[in-house]
C-alpha atoms as a PDB file:
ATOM      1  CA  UNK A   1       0.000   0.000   0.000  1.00  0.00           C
ATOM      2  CA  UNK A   2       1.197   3.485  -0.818  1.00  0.00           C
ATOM      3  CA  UNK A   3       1.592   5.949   1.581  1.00  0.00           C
ATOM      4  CA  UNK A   4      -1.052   8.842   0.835  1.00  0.00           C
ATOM      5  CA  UNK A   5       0.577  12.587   0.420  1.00  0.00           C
ATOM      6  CA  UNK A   6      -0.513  15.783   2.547  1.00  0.00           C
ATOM      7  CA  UNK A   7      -0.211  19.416   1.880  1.00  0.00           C
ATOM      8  CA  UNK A   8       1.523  21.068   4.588  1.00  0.00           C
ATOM      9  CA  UNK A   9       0.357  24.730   4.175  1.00  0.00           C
ATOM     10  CA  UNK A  10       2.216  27.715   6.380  1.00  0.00           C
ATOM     11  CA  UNK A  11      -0.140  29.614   8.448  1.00  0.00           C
ATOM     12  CA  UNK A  12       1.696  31.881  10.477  1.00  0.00           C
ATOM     13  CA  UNK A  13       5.385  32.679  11.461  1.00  0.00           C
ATOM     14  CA  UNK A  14       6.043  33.803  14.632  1.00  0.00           C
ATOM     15  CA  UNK A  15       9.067  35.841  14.101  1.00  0.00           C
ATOM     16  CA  UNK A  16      10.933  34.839  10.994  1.00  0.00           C
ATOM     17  CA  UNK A  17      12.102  31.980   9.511  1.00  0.00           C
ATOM     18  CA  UNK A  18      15.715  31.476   9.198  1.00  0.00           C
ATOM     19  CA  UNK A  19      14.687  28.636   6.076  1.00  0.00           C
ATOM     20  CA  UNK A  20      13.072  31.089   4.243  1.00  0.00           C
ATOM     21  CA  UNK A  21       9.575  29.795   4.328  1.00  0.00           C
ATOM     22  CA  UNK A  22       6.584  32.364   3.801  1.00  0.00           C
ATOM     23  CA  UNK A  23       3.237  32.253   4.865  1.00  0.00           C
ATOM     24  CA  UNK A  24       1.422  30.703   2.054  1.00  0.00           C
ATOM     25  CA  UNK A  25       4.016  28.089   1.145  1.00  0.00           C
ATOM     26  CA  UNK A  26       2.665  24.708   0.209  1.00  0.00           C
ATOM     27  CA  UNK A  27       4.635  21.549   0.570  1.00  0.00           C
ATOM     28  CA  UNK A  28       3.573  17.808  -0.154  1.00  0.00           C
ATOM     29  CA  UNK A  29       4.734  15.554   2.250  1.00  0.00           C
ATOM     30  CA  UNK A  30       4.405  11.931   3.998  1.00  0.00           C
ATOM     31  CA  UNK A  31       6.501  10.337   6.876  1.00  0.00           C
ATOM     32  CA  UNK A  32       9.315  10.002   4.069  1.00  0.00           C
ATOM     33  CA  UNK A  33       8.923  12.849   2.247  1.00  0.00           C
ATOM     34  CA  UNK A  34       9.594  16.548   3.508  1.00  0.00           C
ATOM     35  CA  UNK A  35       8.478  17.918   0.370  1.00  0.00           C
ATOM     36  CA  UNK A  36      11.340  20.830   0.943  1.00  0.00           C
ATOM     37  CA  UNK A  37       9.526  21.312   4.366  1.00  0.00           C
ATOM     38  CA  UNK A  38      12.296  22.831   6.803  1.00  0.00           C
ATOM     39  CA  UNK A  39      13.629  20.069   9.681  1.00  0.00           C
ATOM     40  CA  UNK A  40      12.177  22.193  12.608  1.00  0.00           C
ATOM     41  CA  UNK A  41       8.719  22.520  11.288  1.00  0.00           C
ATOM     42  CA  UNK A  42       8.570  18.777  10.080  1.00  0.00           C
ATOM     43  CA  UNK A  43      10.106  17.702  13.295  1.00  0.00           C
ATOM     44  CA  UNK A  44       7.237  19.650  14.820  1.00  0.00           C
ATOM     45  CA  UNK A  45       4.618  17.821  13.036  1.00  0.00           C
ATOM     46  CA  UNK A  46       5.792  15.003  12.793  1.00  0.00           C
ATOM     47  CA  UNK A  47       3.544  12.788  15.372  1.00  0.00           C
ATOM     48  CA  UNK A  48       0.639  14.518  13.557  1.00  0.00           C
ATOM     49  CA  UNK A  49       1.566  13.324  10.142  1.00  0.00           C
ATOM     50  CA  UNK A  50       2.451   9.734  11.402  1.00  0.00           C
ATOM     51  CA  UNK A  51      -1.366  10.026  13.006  1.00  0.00           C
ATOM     52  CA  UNK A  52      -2.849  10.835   9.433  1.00  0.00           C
ATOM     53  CA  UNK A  53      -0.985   8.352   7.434  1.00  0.00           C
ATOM     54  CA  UNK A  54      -1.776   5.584   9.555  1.00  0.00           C
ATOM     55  CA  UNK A  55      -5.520   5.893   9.858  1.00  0.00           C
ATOM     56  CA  UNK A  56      -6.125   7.990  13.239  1.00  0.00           C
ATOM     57  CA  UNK A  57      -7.658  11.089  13.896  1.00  0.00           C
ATOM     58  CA  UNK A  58      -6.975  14.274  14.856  1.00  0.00           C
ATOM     59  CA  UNK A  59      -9.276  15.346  17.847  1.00  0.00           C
END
Protein backbone atom coordinates (compact mmCIF):
# COMPACT_ATOMS: atom_id res chain seq x y z
CA UNK A 1 0.00 0.00 0.00
CA UNK A 2 1.20 3.48 -0.82
CA UNK A 3 1.59 5.95 1.58
CA UNK A 4 -1.05 8.84 0.84
CA UNK A 5 0.58 12.59 0.42
CA UNK A 6 -0.51 15.78 2.55
CA UNK A 7 -0.21 19.42 1.88
CA UNK A 8 1.52 21.07 4.59
CA UNK A 9 0.36 24.73 4.18
CA UNK A 10 2.22 27.72 6.38
CA UNK A 11 -0.14 29.61 8.45
CA UNK A 12 1.70 31.88 10.48
CA UNK A 13 5.38 32.68 11.46
CA UNK A 14 6.04 33.80 14.63
CA UNK A 15 9.07 35.84 14.10
CA UNK A 16 10.93 34.84 10.99
CA UNK A 17 12.10 31.98 9.51
CA UNK A 18 15.72 31.48 9.20
CA UNK A 19 14.69 28.64 6.08
CA UNK A 20 13.07 31.09 4.24
CA UNK A 21 9.58 29.79 4.33
CA UNK A 22 6.58 32.36 3.80
CA UNK A 23 3.24 32.25 4.86
CA UNK A 24 1.42 30.70 2.05
CA UNK A 25 4.02 28.09 1.15
CA UNK A 26 2.66 24.71 0.21
CA UNK A 27 4.64 21.55 0.57
CA UNK A 28 3.57 17.81 -0.15
CA UNK A 29 4.73 15.55 2.25
CA UNK A 30 4.41 11.93 4.00
CA UNK A 31 6.50 10.34 6.88
CA UNK A 32 9.32 10.00 4.07
CA UNK A 33 8.92 12.85 2.25
CA UNK A 34 9.59 16.55 3.51
CA UNK A 35 8.48 17.92 0.37
CA UNK A 36 11.34 20.83 0.94
CA UNK A 37 9.53 21.31 4.37
CA UNK A 38 12.30 22.83 6.80
CA UNK A 39 13.63 20.07 9.68
CA UNK A 40 12.18 22.19 12.61
CA UNK A 41 8.72 22.52 11.29
CA UNK A 42 8.57 18.78 10.08
CA UNK A 43 10.11 17.70 13.29
CA UNK A 44 7.24 19.65 14.82
CA UNK A 45 4.62 17.82 13.04
CA UNK A 46 5.79 15.00 12.79
CA UNK A 47 3.54 12.79 15.37
CA UNK A 48 0.64 14.52 13.56
CA UNK A 49 1.57 13.32 10.14
CA UNK A 50 2.45 9.73 11.40
CA UNK A 51 -1.37 10.03 13.01
CA UNK A 52 -2.85 10.83 9.43
CA UNK A 53 -0.98 8.35 7.43
CA UNK A 54 -1.78 5.58 9.56
CA UNK A 55 -5.52 5.89 9.86
CA UNK A 56 -6.13 7.99 13.24
CA UNK A 57 -7.66 11.09 13.90
CA UNK A 58 -6.98 14.27 14.86
CA UNK A 59 -9.28 15.35 17.85
Amino acid sequence: MEEPIYIAEVVSIAKNCSAGHKVGDKFEINTHKTGGLCGYCYHDIFPTLMNCCFGGKIP
